[in-house]
C-alpha atoms as a PDB file:
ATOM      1  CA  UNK A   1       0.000   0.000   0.000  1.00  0.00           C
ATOM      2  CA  UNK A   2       2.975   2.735   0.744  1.00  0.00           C
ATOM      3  CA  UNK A   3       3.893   1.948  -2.833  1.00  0.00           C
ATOM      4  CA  UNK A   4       0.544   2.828  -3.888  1.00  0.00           C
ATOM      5  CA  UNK A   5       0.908   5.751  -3.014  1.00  0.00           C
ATOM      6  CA  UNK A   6       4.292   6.296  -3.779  1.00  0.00           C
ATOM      7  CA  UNK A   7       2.860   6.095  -7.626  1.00  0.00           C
ATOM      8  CA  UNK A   8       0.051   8.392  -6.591  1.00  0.00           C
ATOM      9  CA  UNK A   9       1.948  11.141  -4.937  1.00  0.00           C
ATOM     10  CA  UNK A  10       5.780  12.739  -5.253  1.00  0.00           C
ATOM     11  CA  UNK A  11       8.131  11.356  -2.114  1.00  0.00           C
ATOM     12  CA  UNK A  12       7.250  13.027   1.343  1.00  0.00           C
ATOM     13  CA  UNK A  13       3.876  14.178   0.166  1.00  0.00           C
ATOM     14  CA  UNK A  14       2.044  13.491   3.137  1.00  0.00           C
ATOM     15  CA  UNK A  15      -0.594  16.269   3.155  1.00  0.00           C
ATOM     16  CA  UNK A  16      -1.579  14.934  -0.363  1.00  0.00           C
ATOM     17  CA  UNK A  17      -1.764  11.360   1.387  1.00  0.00           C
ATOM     18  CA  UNK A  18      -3.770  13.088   4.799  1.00  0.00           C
ATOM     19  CA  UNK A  19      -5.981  14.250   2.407  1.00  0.00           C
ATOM     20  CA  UNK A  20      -7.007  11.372   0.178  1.00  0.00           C
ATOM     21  CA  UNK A  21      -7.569   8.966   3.440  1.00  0.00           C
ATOM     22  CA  UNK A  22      -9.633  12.178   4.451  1.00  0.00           C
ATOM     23  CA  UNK A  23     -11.664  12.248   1.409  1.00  0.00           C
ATOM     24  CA  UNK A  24     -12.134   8.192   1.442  1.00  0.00           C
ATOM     25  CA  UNK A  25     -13.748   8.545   5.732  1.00  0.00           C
ATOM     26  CA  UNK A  26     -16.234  11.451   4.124  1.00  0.00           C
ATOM     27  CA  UNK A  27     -17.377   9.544   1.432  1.00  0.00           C
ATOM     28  CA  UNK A  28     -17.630   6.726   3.568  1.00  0.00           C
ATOM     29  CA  UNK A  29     -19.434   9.048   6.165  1.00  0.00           C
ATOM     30  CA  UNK A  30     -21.784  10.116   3.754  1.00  0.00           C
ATOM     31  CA  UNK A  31     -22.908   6.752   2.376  1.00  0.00           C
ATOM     32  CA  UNK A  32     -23.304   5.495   5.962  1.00  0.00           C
ATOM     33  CA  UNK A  33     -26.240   8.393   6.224  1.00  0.00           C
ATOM     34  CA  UNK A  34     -27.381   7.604   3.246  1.00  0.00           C
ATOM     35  CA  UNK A  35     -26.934   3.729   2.828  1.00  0.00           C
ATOM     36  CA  UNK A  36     -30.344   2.907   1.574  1.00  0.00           C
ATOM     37  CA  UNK A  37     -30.113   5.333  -1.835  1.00  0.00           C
ATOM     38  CA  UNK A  38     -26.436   5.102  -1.822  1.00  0.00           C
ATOM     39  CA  UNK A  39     -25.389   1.727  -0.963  1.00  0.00           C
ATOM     40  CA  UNK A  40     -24.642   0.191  -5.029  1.00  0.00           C
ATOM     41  CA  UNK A  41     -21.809   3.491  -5.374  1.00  0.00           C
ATOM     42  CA  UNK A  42     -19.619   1.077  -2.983  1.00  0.00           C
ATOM     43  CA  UNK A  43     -18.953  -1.459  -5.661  1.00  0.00           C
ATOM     44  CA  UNK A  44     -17.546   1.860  -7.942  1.00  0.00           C
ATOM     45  CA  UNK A  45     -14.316   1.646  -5.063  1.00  0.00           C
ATOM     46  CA  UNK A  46     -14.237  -1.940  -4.851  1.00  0.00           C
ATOM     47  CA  UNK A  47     -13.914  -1.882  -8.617  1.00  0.00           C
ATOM     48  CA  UNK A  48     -11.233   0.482  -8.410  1.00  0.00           C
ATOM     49  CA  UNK A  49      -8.754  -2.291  -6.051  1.00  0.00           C
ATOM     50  CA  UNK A  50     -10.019  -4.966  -8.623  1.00  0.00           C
ATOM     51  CA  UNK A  51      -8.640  -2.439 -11.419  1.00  0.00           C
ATOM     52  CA  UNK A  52      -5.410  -1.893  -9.199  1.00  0.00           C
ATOM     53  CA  UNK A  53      -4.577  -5.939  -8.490  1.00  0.00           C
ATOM     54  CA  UNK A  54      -4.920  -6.591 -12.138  1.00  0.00           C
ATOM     55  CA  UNK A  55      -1.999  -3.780 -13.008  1.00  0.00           C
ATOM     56  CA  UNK A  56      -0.143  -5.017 -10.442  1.00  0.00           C
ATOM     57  CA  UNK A  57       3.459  -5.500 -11.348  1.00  0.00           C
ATOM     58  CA  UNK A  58       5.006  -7.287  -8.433  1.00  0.00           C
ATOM     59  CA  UNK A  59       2.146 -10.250  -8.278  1.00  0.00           C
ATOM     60  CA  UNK A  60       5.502 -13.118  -9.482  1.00  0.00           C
ATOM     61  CA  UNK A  61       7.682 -11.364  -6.811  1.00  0.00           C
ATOM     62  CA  UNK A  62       4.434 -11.574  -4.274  1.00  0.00           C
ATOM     63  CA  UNK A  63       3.918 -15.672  -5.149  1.00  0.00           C
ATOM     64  CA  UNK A  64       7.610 -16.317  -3.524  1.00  0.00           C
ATOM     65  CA  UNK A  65       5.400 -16.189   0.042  1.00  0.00           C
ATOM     66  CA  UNK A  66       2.911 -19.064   0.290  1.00  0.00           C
ATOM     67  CA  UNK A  67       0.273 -16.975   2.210  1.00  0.00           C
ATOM     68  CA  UNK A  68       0.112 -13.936  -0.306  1.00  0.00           C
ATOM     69  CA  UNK A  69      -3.174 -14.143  -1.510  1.00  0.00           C
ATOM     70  CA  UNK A  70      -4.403 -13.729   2.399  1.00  0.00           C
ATOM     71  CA  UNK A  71      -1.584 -10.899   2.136  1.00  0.00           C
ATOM     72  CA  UNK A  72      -3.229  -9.182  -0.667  1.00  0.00           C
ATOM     73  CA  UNK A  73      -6.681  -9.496   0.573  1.00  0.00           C
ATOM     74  CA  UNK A  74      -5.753  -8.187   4.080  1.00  0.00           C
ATOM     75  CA  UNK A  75      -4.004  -4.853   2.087  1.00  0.00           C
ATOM     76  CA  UNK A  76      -7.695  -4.496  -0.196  1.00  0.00           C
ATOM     77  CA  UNK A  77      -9.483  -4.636   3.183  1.00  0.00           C
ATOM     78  CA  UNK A  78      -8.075  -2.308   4.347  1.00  0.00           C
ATOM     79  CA  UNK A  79      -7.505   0.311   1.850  1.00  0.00           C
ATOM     80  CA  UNK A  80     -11.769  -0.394   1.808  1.00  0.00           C
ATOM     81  CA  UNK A  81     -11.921  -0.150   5.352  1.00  0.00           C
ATOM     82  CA  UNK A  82     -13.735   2.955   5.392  1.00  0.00           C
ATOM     83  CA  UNK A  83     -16.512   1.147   3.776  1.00  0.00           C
ATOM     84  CA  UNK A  84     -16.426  -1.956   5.609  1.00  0.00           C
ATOM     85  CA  UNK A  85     -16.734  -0.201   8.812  1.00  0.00           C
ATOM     86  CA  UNK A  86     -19.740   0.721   7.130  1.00  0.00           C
ATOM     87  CA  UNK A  87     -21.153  -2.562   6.148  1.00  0.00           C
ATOM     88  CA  UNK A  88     -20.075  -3.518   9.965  1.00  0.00           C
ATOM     89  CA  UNK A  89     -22.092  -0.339  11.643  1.00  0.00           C
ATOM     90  CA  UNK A  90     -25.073  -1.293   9.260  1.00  0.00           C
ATOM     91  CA  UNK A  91     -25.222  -5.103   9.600  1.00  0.00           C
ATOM     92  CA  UNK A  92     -24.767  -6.104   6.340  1.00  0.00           C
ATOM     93  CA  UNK A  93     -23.773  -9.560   6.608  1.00  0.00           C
ATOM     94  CA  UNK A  94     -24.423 -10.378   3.018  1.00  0.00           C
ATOM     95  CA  UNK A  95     -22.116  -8.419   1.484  1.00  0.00           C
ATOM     96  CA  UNK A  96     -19.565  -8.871   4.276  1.00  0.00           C
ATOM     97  CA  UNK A  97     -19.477 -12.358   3.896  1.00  0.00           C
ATOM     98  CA  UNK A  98     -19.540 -11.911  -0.435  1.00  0.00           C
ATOM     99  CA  UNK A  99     -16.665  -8.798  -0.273  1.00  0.00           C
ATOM    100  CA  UNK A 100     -13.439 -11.018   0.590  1.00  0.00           C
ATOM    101  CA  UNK A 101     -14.827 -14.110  -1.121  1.00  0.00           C
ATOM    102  CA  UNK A 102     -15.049 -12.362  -4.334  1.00  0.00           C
ATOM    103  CA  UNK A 103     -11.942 -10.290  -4.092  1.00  0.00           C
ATOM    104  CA  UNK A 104     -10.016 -13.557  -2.494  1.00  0.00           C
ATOM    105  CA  UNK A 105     -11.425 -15.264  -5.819  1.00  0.00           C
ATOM    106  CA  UNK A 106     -10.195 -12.173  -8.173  1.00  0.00           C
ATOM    107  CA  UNK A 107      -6.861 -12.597  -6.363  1.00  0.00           C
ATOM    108  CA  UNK A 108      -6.846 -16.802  -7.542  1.00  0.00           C
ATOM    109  CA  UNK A 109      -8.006 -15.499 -11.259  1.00  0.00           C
ATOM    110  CA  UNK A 110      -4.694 -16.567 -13.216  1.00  0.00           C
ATOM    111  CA  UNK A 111      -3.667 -13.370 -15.628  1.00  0.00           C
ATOM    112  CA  UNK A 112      -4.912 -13.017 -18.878  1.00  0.00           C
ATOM    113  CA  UNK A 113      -2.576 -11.469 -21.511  1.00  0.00           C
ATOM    114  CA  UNK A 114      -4.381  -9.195 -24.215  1.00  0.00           C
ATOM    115  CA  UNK A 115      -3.540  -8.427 -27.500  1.00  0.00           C
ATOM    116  CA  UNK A 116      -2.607  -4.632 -28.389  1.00  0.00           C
ATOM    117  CA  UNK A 117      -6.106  -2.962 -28.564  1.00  0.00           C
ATOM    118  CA  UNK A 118      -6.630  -0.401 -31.144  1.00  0.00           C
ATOM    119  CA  UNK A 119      -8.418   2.492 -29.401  1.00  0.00           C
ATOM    120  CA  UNK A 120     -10.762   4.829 -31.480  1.00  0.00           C
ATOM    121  CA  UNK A 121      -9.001   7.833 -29.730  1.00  0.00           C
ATOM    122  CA  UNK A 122      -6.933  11.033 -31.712  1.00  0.00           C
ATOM    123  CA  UNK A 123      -3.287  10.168 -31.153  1.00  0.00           C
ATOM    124  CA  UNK A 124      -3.460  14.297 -31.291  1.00  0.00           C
ATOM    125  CA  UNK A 125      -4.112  13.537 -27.512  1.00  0.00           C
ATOM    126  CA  UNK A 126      -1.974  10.634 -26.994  1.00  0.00           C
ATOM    127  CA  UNK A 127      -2.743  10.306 -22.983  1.00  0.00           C
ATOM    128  CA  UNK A 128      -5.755   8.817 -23.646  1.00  0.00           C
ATOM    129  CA  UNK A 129      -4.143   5.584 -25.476  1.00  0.00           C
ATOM    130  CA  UNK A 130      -1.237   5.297 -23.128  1.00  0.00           C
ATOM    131  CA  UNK A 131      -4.001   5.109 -20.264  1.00  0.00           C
ATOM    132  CA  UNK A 132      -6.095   2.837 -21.558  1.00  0.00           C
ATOM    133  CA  UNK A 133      -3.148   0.478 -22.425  1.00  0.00           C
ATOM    134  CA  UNK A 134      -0.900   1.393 -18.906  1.00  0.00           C
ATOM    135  CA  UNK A 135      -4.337   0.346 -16.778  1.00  0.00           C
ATOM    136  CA  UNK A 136      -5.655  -1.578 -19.215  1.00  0.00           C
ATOM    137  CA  UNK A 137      -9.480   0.212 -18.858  1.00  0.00           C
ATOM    138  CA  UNK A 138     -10.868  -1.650 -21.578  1.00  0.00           C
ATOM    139  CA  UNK A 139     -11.538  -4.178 -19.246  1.00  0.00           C
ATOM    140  CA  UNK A 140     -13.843  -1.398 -17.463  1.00  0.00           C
ATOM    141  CA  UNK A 141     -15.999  -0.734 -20.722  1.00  0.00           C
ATOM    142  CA  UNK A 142     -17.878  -4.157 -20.666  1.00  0.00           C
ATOM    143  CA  UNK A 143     -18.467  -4.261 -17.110  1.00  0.00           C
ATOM    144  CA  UNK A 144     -19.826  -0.695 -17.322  1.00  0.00           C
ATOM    145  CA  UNK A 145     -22.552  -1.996 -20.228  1.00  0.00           C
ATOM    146  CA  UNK A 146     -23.345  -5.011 -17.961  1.00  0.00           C
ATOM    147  CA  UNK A 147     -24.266  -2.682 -15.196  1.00  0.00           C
ATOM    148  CA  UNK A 148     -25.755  -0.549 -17.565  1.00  0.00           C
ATOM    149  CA  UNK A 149     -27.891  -3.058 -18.426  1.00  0.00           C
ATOM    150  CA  UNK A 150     -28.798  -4.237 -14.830  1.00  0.00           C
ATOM    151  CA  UNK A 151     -29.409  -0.662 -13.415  1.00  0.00           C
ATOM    152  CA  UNK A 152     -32.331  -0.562 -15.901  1.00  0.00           C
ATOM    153  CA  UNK A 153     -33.388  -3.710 -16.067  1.00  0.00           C
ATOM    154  CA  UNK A 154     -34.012  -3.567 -12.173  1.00  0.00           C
ATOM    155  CA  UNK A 155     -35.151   0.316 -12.454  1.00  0.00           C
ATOM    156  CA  UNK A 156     -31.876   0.984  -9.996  1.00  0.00           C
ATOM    157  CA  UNK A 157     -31.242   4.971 -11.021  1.00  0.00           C
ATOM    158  CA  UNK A 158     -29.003   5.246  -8.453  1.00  0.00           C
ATOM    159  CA  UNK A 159     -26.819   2.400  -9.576  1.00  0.00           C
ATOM    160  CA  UNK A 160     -26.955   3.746 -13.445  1.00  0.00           C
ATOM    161  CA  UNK A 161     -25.435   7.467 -11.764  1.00  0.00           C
ATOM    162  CA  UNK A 162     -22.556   5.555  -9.969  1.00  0.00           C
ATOM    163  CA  UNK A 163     -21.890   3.913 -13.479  1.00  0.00           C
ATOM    164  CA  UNK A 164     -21.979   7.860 -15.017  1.00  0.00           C
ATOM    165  CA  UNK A 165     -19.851   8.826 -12.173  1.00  0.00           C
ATOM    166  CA  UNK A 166     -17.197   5.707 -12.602  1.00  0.00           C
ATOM    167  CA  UNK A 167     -16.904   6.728 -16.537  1.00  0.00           C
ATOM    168  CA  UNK A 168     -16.650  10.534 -15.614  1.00  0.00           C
ATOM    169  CA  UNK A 169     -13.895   9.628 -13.614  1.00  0.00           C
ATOM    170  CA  UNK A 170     -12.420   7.794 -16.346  1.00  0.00           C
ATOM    171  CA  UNK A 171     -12.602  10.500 -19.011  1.00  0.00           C
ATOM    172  CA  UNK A 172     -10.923  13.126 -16.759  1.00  0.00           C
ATOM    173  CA  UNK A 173      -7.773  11.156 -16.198  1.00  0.00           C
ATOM    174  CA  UNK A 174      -6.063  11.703 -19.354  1.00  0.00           C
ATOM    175  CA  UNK A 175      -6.114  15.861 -18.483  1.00  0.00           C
ATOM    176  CA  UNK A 176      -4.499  14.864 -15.088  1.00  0.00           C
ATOM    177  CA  UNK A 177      -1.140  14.294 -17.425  1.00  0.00           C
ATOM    178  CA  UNK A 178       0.734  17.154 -18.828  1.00  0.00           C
ATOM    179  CA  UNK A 179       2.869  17.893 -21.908  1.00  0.00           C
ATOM    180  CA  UNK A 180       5.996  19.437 -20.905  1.00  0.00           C
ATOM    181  CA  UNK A 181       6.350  22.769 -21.000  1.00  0.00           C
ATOM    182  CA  UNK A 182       8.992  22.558 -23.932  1.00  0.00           C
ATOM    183  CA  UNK A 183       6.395  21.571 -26.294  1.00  0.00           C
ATOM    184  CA  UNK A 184       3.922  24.403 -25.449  1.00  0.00           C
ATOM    185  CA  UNK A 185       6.833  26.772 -26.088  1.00  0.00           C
ATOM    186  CA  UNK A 186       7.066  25.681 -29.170  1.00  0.00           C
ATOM    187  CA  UNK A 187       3.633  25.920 -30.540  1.00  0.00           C
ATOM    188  CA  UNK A 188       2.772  27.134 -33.889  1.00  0.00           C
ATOM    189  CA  UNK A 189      -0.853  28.206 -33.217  1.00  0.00           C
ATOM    190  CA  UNK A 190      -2.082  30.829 -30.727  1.00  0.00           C
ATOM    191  CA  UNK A 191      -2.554  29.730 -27.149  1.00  0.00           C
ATOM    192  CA  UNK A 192      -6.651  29.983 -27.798  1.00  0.00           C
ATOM    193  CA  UNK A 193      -6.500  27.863 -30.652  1.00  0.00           C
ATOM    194  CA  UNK A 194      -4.151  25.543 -28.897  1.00  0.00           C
ATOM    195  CA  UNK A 195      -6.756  25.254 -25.960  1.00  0.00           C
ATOM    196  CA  UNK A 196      -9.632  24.878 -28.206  1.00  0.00           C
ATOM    197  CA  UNK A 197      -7.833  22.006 -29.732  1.00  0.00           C
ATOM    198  CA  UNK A 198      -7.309  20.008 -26.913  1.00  0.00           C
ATOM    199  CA  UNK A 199     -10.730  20.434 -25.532  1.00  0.00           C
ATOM    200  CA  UNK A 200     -12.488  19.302 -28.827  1.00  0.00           C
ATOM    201  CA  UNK A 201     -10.360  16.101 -29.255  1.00  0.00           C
ATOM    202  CA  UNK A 202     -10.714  15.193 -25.147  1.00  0.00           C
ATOM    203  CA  UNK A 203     -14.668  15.800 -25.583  1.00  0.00           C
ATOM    204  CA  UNK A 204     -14.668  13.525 -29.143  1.00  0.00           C
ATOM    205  CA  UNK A 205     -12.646  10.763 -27.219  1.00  0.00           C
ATOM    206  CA  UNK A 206     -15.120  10.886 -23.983  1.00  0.00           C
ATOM    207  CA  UNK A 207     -17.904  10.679 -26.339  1.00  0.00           C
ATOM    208  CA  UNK A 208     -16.922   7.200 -28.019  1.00  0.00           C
ATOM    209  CA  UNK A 209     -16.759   6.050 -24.380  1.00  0.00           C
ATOM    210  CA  UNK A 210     -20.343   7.770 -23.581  1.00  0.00           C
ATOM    211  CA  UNK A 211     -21.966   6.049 -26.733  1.00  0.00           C
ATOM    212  CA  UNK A 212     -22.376   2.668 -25.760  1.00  0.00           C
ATOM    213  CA  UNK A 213     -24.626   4.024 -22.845  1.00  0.00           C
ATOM    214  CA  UNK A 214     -26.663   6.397 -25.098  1.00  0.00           C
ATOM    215  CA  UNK A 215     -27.357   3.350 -27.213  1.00  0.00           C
ATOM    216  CA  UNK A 216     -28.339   1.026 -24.526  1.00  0.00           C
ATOM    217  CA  UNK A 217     -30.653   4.497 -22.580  1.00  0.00           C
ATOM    218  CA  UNK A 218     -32.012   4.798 -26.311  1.00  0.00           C
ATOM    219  CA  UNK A 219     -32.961   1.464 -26.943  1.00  0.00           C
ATOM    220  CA  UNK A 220     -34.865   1.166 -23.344  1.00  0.00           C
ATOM    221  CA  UNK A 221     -36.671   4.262 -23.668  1.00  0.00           C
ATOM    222  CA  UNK A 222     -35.107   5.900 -21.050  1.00  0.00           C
ATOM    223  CA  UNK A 223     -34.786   9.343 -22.229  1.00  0.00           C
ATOM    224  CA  UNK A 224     -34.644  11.051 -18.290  1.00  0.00           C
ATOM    225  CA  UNK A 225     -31.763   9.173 -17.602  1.00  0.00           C
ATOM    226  CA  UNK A 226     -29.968  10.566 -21.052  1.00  0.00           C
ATOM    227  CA  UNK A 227     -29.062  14.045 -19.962  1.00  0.00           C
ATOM    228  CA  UNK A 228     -26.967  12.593 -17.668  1.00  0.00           C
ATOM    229  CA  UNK A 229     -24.842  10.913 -19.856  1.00  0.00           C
ATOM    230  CA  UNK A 230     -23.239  13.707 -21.379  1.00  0.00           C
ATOM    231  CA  UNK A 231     -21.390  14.423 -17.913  1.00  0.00           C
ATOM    232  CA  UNK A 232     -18.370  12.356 -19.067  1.00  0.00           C
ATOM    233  CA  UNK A 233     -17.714  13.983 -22.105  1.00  0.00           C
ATOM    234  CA  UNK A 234     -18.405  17.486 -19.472  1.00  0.00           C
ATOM    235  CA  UNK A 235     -15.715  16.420 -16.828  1.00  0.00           C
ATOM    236  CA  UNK A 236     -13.909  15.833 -19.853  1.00  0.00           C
ATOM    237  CA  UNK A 237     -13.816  19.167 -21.363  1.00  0.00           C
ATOM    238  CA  UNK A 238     -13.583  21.218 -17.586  1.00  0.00           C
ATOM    239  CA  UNK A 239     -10.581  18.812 -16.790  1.00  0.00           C
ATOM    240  CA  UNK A 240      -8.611  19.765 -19.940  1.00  0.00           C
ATOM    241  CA  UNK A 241      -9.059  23.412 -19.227  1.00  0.00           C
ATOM    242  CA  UNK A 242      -8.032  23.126 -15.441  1.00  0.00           C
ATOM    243  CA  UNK A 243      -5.157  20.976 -16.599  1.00  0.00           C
ATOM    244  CA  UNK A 244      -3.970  25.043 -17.908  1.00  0.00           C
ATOM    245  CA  UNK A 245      -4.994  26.951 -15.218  1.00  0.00           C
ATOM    246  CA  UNK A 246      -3.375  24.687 -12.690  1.00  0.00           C
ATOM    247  CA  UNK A 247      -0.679  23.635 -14.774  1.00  0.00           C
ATOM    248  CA  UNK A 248       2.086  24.076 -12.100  1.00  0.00           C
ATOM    249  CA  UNK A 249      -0.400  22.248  -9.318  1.00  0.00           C
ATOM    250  CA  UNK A 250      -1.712  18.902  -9.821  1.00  0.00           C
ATOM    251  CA  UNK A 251      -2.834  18.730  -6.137  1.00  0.00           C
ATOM    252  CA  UNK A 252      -5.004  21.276  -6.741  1.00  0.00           C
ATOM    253  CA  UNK A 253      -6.340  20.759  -9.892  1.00  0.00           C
ATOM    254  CA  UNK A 254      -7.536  17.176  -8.713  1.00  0.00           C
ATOM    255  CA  UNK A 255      -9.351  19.174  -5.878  1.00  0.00           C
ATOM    256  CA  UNK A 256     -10.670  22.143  -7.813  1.00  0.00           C
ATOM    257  CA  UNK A 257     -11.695  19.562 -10.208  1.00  0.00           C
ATOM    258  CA  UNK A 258     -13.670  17.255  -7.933  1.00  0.00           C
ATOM    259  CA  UNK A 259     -14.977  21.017  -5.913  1.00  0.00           C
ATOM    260  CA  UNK A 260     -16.334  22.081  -9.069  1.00  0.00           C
ATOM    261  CA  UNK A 261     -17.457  19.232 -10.619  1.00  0.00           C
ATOM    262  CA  UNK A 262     -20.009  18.275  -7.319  1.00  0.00           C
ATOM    263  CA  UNK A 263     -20.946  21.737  -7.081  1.00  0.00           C
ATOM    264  CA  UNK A 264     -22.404  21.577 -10.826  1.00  0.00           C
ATOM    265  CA  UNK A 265     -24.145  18.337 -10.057  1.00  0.00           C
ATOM    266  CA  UNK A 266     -25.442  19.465  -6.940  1.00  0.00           C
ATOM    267  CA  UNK A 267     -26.903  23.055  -7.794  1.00  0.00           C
ATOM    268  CA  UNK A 268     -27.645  21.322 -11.457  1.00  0.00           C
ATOM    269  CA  UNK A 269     -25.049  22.950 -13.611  1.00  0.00           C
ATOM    270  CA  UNK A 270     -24.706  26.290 -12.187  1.00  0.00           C
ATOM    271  CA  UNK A 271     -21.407  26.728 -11.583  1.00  0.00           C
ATOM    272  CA  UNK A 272     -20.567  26.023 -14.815  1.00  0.00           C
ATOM    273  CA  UNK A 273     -21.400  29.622 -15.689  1.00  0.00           C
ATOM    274  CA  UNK A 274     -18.358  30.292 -13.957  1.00  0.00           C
ATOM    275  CA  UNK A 275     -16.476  27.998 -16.868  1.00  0.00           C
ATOM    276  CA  UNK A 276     -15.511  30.943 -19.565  1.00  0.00           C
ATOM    277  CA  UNK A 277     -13.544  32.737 -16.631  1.00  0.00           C
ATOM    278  CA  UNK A 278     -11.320  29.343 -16.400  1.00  0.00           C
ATOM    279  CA  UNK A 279     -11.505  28.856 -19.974  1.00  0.00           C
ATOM    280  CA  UNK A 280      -9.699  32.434 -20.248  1.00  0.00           C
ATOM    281  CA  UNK A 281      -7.686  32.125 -16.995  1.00  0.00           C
ATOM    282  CA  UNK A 282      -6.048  28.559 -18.843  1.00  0.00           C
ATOM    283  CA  UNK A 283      -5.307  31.020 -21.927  1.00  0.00           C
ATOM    284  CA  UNK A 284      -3.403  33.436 -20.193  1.00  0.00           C
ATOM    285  CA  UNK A 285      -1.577  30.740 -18.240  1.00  0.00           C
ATOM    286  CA  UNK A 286      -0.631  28.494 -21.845  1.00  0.00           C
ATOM    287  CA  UNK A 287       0.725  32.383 -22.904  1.00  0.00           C
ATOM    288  CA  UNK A 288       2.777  32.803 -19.749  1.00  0.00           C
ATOM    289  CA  UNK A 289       4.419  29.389 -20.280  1.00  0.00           C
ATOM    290  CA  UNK A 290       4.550  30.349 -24.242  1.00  0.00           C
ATOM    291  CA  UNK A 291       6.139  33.302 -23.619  1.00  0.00           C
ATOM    292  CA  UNK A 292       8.256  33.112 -20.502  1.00  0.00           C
ATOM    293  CA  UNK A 293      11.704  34.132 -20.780  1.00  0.00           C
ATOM    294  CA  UNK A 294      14.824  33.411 -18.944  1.00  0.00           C
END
């Protein structure tokens, strides 16, 4: 787990560390208080350590021990503590009895090796293929359809929103990476241009991921549920542009991103008036690097 979030965060980081255990208790404090409505959005994290074991890169060095898959399911238990304590507080023997079965069972799956995938993406934002390939989140895509499926099928909303949340989450991670400032000093095109380049091809990209969805909302009729799909391809294009404003900061871009992003679900899309101030706050900040001298 340290190396976890060695990967996550630079060395000595700890406030960035503080912060995400932080974040994981709230959540976890919220869906204890709301465990009834929001009790499905718990499989969206436990998908997330699934994700995580099958990128692992140290499983052959791990099988030396004889006891590592009890090792590995102790270290998913409790980075998902938060959320057992919550399964504990409710009673929820079910799923605490199904939880380490079916992540002790993932951890027995033998490893499947893919062929390279093709993604439909623009290479003009290559991020988006080496992410897919690096965490291999094509796996993620037919899972998402299954639940998809099921969250209609059963008339679950709430599960159908996780899914919307778990592939807005997706399409906002390729604007988390950042060319190097070398490249944006050597642009041909003006920095508005440049800006309005990268947010078209990240909103195209999240909208091959948001079409499968639309197709499956379509053919079930379920045309309330379709305005909400659009809120990938949306995290998309506000990531992108806070990738510029905060280009010096990831920290706080990851923050401001997830501050803004609930705040325009909550208040239904409000603050996204706000969104031409960033959009012209990234431009003067792509300029500064453009133009800095030394």
């Amino acid at each position: 787990m340290t190396i976890r979030f060695r990967k996550l965060f630079s060395k000595g980081d700890y406030i960035a560390i503080i912060l995400l255990i932080v974040a994981y208790f709230l959540i976890a404090g919220v869906l204890f208080y709301n465990y009834e409505r929001l009790r499905f959005y718990s499989a969206v994290f436990v998908l997330e350590a699934v994700m995580y074991h099958w990128n692992r890169k140290d499983i052959e060095l791990l099988r030396l021990r004889k006891n590592y898959k009890i090792l590995l399911l102790a270290e998913y238990l409790l980075w998902l503590s938060p959320f057992v304590i919550v399964l504990v507080l409710k009673l929820d023997w079910e799923v605490l009895v199904v939880l380490p079965l079916f992540i002790y069972g993932f951890i027995s799956l033998p490893k499947w090796h893919f062929k390279l995938i093709h993604y439909p993406f623009s290479l003009a934002e290559p991020f988006w293929t080496i992410l897919f390939r690096k965490y291999k989140l094509a796996v993620a895509l037919p899972l998402s359809l299954a639940i998809g499926y099921l969250a209609i099928q059963y008339q679950n909303d709430n599960l159908f929103l996780g899914l919307i949340l778990f592939l807005a989450v997706i399409t906002s991670m390729p604007a988390f990476e950042k060319e190097r400032e070398e490249e944006i000093k050597r642009l041909q095109i003006d920095a508005s241009s440049y800006l309005r380049q990268q947010w078209r091809i990240n909103a195209l990209n999240a909208f091959f991921l948001v079409i499968p969805i639309g197709i499956v909302l379509i053919f079930f009729q379920k045309w309330s549920l379709l305005t909400f799909a659009i809120l990938p391809v949306i995290a998309a294009v506000v990531n992108v542009v806070l990738r510029y404003v905060f280009f010096k900061n990831a920290l706080l871009q990851q923050l401001f991103f997830v501050f803004y992003m609930g705040l325009s679900v909550t208040f239904y899309g409000i603050p996204l008036l706000a969104f031409p101030f960033l959009y012209k706050k990234a431009i003067n900040h792509i300029n500064t690097i453009k133009y800095v001298e030394y």
